[in-house]
N, C-alpha and C. Protein backbone atom coordinates (compact mmCIF):
# COMPACT_ATOMS: atom_id res chain seq x y z
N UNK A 1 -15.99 -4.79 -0.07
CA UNK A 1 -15.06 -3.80 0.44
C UNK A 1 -14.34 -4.37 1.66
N UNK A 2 -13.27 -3.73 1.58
CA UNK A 2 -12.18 -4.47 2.91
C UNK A 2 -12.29 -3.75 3.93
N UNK A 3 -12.52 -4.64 5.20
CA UNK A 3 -12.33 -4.32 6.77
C UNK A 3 -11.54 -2.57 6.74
N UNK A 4 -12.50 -1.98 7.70
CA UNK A 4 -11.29 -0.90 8.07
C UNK A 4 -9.56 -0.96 8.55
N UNK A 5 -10.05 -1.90 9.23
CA UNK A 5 -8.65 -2.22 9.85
C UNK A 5 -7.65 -2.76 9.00
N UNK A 6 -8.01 -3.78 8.21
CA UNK A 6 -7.28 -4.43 7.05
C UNK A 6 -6.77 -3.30 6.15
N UNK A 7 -7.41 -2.50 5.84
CA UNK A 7 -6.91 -1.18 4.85
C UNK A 7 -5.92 -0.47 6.03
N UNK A 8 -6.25 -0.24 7.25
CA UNK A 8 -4.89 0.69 8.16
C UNK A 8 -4.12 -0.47 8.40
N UNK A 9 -3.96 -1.75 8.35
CA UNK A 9 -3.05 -2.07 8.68
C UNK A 9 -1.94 -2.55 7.33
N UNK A 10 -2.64 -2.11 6.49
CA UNK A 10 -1.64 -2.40 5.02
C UNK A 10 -0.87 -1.03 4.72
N UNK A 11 -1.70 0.31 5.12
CA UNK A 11 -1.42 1.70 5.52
C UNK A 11 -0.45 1.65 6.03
N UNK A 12 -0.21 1.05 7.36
CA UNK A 12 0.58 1.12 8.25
C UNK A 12 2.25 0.71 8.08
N UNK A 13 1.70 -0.21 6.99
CA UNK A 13 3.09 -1.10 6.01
C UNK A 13 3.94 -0.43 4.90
N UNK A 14 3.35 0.65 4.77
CA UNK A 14 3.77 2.02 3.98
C UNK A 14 4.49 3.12 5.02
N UNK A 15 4.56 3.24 5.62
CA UNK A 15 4.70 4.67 6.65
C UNK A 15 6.29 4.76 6.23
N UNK A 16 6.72 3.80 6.20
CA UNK A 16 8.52 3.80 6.12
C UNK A 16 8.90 4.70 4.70
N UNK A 17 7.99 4.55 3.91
CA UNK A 17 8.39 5.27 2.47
C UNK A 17 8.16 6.70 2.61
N UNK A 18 9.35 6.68 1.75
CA UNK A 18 9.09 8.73 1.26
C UNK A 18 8.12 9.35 0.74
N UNK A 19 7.31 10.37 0.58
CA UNK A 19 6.75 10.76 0.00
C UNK A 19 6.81 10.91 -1.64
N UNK A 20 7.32 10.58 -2.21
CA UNK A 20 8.05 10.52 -3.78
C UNK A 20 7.41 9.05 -3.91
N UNK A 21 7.72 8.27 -3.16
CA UNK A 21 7.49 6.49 -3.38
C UNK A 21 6.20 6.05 -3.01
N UNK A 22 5.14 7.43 -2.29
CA UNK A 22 3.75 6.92 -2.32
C UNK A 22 3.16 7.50 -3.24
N UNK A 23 3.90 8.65 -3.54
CA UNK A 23 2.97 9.17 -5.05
C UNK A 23 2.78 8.07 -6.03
N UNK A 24 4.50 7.80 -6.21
CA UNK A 24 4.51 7.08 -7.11
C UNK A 24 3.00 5.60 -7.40
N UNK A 25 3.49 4.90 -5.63
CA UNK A 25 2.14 4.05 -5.28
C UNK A 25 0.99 4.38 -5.76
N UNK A 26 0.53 5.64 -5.06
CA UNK A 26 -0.98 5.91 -5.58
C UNK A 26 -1.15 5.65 -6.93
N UNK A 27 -0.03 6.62 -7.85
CA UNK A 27 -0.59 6.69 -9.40
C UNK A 27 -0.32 5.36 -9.97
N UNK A 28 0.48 4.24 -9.91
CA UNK A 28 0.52 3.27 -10.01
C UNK A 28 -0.37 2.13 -9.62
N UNK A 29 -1.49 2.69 -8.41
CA UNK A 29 -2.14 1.94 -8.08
C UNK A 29 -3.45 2.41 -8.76
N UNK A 30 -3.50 3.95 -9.03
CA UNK A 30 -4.79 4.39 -9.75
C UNK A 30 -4.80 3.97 -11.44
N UNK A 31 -3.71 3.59 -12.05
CA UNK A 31 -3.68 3.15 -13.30
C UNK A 31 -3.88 1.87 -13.52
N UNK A 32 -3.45 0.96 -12.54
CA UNK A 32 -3.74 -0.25 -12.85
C UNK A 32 -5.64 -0.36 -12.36
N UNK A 33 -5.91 -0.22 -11.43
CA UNK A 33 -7.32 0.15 -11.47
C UNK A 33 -8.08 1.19 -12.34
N UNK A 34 -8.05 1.52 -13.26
CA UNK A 34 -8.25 1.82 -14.35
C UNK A 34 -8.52 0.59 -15.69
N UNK A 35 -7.13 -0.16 -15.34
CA UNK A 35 -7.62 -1.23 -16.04
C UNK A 35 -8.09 -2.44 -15.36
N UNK A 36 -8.42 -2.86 -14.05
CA UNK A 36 -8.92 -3.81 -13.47
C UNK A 36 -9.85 -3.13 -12.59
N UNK A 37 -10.83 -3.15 -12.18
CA UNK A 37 -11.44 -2.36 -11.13
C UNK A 37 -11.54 -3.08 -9.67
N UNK A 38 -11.21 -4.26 -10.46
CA UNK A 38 -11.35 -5.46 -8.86
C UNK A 38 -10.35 -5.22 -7.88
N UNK A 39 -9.27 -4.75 -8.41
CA UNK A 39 -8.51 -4.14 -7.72
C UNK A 39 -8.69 -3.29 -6.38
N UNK A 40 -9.28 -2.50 -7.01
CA UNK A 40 -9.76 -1.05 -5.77
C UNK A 40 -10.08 -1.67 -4.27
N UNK A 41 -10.33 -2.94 -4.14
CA UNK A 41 -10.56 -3.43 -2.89
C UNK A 41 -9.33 -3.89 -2.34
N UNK A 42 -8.14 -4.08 -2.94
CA UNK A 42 -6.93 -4.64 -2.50
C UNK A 42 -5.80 -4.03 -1.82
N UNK A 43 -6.17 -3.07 -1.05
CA UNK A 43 -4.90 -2.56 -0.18
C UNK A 43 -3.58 -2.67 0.01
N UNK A 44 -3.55 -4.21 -0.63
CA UNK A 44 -1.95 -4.53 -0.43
C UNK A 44 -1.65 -4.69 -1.62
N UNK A 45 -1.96 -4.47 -2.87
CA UNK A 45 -1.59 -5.16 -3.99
C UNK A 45 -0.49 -3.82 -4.77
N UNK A 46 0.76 -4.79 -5.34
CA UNK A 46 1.99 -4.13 -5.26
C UNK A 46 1.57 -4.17 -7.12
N UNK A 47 1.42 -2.84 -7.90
CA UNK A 47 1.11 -2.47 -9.16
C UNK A 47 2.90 -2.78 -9.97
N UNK A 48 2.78 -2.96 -11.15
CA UNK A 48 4.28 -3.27 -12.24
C UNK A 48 4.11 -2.19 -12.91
N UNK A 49 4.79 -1.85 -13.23
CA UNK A 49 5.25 -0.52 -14.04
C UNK A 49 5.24 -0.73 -15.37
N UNK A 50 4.02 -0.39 -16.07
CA UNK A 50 4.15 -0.74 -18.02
C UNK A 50 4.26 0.71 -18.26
N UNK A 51 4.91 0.76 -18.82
CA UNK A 51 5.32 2.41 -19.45
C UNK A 51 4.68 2.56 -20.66
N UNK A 52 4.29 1.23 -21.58
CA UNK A 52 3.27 1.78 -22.98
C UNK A 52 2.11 1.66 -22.19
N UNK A 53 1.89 0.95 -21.04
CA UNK A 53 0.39 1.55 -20.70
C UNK A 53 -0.12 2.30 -19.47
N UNK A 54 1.17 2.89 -18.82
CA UNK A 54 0.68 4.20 -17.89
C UNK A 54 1.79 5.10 -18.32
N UNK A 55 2.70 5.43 -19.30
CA UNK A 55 3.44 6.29 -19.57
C UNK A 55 4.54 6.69 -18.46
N UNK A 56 5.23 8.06 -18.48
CA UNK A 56 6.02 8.21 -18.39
C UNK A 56 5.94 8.14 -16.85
N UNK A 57 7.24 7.79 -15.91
CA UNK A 57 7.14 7.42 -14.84
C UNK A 57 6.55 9.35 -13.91
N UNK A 58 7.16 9.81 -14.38
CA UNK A 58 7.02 11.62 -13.84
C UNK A 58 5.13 11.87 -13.62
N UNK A 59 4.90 11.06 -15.07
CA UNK A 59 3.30 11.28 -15.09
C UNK A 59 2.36 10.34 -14.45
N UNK A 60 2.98 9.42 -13.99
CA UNK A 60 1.97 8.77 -12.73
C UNK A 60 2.23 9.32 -11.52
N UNK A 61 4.07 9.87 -10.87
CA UNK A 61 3.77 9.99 -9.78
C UNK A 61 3.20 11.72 -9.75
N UNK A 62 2.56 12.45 -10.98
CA UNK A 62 2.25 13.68 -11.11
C UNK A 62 0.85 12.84 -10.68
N UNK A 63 0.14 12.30 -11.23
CA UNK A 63 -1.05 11.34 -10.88
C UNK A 63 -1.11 11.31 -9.26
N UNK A 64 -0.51 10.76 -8.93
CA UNK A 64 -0.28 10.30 -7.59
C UNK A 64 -0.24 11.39 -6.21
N UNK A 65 0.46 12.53 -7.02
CA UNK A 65 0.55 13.66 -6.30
C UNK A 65 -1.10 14.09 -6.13
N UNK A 66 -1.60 14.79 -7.32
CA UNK A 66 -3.15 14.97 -7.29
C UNK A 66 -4.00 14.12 -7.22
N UNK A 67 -4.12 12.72 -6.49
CA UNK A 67 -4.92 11.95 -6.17
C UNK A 67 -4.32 12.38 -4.51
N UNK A 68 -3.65 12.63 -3.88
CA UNK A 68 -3.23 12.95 -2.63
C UNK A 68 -3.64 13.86 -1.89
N UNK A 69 -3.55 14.89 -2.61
CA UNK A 69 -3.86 16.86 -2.91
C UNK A 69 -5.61 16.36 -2.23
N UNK A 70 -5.66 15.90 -3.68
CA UNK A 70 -7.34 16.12 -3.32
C UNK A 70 -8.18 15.23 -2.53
N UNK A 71 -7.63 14.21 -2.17
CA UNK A 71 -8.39 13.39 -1.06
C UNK A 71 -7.90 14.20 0.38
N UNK A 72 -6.94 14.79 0.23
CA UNK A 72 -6.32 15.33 1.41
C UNK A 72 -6.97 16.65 1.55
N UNK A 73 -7.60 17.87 0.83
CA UNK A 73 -8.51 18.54 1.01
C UNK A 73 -9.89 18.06 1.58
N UNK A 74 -10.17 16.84 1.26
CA UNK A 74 -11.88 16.11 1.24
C UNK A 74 -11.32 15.81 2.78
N UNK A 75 -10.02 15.38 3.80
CA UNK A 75 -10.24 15.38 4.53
C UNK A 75 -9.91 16.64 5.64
N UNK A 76 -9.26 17.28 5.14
CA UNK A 76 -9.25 18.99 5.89
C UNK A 76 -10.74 19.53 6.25
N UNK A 77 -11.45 19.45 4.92
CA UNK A 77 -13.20 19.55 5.38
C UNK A 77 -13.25 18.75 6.44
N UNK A 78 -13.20 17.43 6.32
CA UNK A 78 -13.86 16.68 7.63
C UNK A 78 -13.44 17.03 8.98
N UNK A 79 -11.95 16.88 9.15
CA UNK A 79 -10.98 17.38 10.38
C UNK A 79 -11.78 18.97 10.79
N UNK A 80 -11.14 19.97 9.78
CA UNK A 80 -11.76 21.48 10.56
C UNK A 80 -12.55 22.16 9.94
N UNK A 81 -13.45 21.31 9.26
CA UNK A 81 -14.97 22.18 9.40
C UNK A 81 -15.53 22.22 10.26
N UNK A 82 -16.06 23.36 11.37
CA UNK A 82 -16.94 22.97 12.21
C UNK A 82 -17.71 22.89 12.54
N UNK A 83 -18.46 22.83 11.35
CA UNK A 83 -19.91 21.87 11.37
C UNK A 83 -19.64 20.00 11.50
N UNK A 84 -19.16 19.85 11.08
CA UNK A 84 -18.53 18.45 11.13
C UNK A 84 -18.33 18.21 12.42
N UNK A 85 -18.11 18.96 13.40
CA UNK A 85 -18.01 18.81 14.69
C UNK A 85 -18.80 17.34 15.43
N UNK A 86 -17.70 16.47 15.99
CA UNK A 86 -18.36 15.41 16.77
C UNK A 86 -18.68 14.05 15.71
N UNK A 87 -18.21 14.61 14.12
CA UNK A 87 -18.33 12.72 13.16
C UNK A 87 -17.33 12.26 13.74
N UNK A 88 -17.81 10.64 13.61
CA UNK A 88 -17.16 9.57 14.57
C UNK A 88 -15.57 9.86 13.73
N UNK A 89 -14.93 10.19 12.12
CA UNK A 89 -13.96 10.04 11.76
C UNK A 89 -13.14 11.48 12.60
N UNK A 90 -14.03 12.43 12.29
CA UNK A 90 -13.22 13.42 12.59
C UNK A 90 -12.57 13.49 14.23
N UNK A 91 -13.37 12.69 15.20
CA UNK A 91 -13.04 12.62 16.29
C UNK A 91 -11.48 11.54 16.43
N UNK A 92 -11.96 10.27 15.58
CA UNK A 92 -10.86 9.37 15.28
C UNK A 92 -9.58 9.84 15.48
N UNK A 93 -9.81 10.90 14.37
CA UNK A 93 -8.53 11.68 13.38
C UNK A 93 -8.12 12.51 14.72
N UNK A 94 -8.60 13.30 15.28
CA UNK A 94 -8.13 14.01 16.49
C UNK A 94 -7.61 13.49 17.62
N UNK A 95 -8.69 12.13 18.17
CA UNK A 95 -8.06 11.61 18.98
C UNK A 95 -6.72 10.52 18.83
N UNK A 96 -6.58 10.26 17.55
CA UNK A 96 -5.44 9.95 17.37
C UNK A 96 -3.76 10.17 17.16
N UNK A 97 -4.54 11.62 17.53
CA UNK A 97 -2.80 12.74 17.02
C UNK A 97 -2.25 12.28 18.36
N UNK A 98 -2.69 12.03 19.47
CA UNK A 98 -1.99 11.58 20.99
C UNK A 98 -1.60 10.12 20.79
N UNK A 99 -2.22 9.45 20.00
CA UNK A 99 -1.69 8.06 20.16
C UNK A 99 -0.52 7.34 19.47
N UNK A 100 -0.27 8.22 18.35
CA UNK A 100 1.21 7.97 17.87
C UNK A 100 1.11 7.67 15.73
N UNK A 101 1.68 7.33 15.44
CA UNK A 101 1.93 7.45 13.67
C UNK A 101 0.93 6.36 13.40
N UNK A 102 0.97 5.36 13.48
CA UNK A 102 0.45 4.28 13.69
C UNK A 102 -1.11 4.21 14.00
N UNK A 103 -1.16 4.84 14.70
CA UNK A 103 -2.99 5.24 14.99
C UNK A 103 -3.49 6.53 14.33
N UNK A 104 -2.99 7.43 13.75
CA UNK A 104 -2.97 8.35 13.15
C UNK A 104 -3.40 7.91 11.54
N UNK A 105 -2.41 7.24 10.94
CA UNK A 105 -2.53 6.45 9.77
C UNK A 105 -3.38 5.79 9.30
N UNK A 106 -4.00 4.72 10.64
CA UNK A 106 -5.03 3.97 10.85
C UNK A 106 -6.54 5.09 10.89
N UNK A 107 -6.63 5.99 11.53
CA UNK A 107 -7.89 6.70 11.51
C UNK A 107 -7.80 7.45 10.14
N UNK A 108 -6.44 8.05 9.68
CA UNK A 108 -7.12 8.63 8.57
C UNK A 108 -7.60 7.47 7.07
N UNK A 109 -7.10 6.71 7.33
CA UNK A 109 -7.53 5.65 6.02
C UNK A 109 -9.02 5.13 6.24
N UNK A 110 -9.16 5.01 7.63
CA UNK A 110 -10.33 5.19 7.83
C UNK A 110 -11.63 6.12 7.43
N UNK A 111 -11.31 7.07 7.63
CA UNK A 111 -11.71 8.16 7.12
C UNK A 111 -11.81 8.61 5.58
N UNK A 112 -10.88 7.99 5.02
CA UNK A 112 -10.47 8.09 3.44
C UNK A 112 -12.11 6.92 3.05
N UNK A 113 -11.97 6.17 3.69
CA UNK A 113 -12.53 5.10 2.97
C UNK A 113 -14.16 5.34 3.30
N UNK A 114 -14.77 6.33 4.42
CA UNK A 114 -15.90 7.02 4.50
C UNK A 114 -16.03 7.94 3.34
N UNK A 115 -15.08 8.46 3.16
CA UNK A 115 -15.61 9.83 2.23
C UNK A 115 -15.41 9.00 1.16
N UNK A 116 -15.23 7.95 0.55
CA UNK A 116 -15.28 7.31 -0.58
C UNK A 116 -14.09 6.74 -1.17
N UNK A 117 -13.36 7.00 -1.11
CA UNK A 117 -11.45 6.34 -1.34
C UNK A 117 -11.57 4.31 -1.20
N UNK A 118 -10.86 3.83 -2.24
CA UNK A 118 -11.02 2.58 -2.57
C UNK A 118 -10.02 2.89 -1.70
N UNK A 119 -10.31 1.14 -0.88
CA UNK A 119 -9.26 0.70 -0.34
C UNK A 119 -7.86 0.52 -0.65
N UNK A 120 -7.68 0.21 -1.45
CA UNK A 120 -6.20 0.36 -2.75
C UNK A 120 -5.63 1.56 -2.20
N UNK A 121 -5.84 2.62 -2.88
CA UNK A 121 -6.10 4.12 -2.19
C UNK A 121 -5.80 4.39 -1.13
N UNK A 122 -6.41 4.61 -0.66
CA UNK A 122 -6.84 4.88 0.95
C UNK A 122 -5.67 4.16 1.52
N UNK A 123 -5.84 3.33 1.60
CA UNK A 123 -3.97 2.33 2.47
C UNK A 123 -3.07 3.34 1.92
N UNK A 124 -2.48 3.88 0.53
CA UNK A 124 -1.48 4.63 -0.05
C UNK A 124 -1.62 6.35 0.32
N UNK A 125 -2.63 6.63 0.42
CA UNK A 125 -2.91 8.14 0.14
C UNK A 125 -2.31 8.70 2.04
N UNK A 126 -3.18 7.35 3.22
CA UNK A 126 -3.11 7.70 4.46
C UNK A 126 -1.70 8.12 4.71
N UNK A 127 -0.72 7.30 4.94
CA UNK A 127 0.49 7.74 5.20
C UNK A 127 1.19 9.15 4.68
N UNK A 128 1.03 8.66 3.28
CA UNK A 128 1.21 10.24 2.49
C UNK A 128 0.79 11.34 3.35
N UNK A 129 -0.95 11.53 3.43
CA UNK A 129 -1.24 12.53 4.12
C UNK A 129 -0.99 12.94 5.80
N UNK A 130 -0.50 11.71 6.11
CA UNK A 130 0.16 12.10 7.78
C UNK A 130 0.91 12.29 7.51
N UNK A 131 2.29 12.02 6.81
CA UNK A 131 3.30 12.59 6.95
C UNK A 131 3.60 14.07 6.40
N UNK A 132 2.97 14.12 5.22
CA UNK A 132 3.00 15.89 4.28
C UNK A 132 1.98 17.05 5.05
N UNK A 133 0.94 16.85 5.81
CA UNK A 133 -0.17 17.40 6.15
C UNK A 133 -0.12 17.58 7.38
N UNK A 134 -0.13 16.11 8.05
CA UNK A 134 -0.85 16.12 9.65
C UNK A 134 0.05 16.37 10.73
N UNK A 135 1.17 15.54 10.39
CA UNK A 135 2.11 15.94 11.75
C UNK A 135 3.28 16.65 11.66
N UNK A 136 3.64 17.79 10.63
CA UNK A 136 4.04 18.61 10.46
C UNK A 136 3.61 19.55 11.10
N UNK A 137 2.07 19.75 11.28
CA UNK A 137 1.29 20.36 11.43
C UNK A 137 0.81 20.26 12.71
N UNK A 138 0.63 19.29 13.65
CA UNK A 138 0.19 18.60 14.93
C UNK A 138 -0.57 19.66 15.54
N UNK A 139 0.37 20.49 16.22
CA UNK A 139 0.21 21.78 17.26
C UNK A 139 -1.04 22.68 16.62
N UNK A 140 -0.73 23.28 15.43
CA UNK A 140 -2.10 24.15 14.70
C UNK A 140 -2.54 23.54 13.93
N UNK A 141 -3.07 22.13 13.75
CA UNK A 141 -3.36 21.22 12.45
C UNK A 141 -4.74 22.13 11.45
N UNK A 142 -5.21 22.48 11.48
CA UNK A 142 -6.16 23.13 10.78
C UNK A 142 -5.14 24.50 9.87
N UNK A 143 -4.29 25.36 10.55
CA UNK A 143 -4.51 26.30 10.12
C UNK A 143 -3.22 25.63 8.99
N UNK A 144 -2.07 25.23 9.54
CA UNK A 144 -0.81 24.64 8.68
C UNK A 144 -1.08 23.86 7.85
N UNK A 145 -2.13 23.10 8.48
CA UNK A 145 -2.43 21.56 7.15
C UNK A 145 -3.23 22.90 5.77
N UNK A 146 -4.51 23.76 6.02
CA UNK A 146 -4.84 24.04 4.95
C UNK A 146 -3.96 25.15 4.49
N UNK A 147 -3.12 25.88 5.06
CA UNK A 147 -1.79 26.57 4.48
C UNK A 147 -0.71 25.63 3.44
N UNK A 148 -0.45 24.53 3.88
CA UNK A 148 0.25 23.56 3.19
C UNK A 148 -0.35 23.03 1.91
N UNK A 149 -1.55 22.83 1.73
CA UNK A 149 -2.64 22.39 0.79
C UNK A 149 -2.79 23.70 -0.18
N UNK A 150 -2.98 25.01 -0.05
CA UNK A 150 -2.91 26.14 -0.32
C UNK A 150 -1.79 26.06 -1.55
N UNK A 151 -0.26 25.95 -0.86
CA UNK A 151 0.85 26.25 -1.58
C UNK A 151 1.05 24.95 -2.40
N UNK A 152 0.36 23.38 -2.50
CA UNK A 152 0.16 22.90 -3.45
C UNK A 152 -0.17 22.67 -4.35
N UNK A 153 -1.37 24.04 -4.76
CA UNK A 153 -1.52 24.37 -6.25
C UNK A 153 -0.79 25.09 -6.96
C-alpha cells in the first residue's frame, strides 16, 4: 500500500478538475481495477476508456458518482459522529479546514485510505469530496455536508 502522503499528493494533482471529470476518474479507475487489482495501489495511474469493456461513458461516471456518495457518507460518520470524537483522522479533517484546499484534500484521502479506500480511489474520491461536501459547507460542515449527501439519493 502507498505512503499517505504519496496518495494526497497525487489527490492534490486532481483538485483543478470538475466534478463531472472525477466521477468520471473514479469509475474509470474502479473498472479498470476490476480487471487488474494491482492497480488499487496506484494513485496516479491515468485509466483508457474501452467502451466494450466498461460500457457506456454515462455508466461509469454514474459509477463514479456512487463510489463518491458512499465513501463520502463513511466519512461524514467519521467527521460528525460524536463518538468518534478525538480519531487522529477526524481531528486531521478538522484541523485542516484552517489550513487551506491542499491540506484539506491531503487529510481527507488520508482518511479515505483508513476506512479502507484503495489508494487509486482515495487520491480521486478526496478532491471530489472537498469540493461537493466540505467546503461548501466549511462554516456548518456537519449539518450541510449530511444535508447535501441526503439530496443525493
Amino acid at each position: 500500500m502507498k505512503p499517505v502522503d504519496e496518495v494526497a499528493a497525487a489527490a492534490e494533482k486532481l483538485k483543478d478538475r470538475d466534478e463531472a471529470s472525477l466521477e468520471i476518474l473514479i469509475g474509470l479507475r474502479a473498472k479498470e481495477i476490476e480487471r487488474d487489482e494491482r492497480l488499487k495501489d496506484d494513485p496516479e495511474f491515468i485509466p483508457r476508456y474501452n467502451k466494450s469493456q466498461m460500457g457506456l461513458m454515462d455508466d461509469v461516471q454514474a459509477l463514479g458518482k456512487r463510489i463518491a456518495i458512499r465513501w463520502s457518507k463513511e466519512l461524514h460518520g467519521l467527521v460528525c459522529n460524536r463518538e468518534a470524537s478525538g480519531t487522529k483522522d477526524r481531528e486531521a479533517i478538522l484541523n485542516a479546514l484552517n489550513l487551506g484546499e491542499n491540506a484539506l484534500i491531503g487529510a481527507v484521502a488520508g482518511a479515505l485510505m483508513a476506512l479502507g479506500l484503495f489508494p487509486a480511489l482515495a487520491a480521486a474520491v478526496a478532491p471530489l469530496v472537498v469540493k461537493r461536501f466540505i467546503l461548501p459547507a466549511r462554516d456548518e460542515l456537519c449539518v450541510a455536508w449530511g444535508e447535501a449527501l441526503h439530496a443525493q439519493n
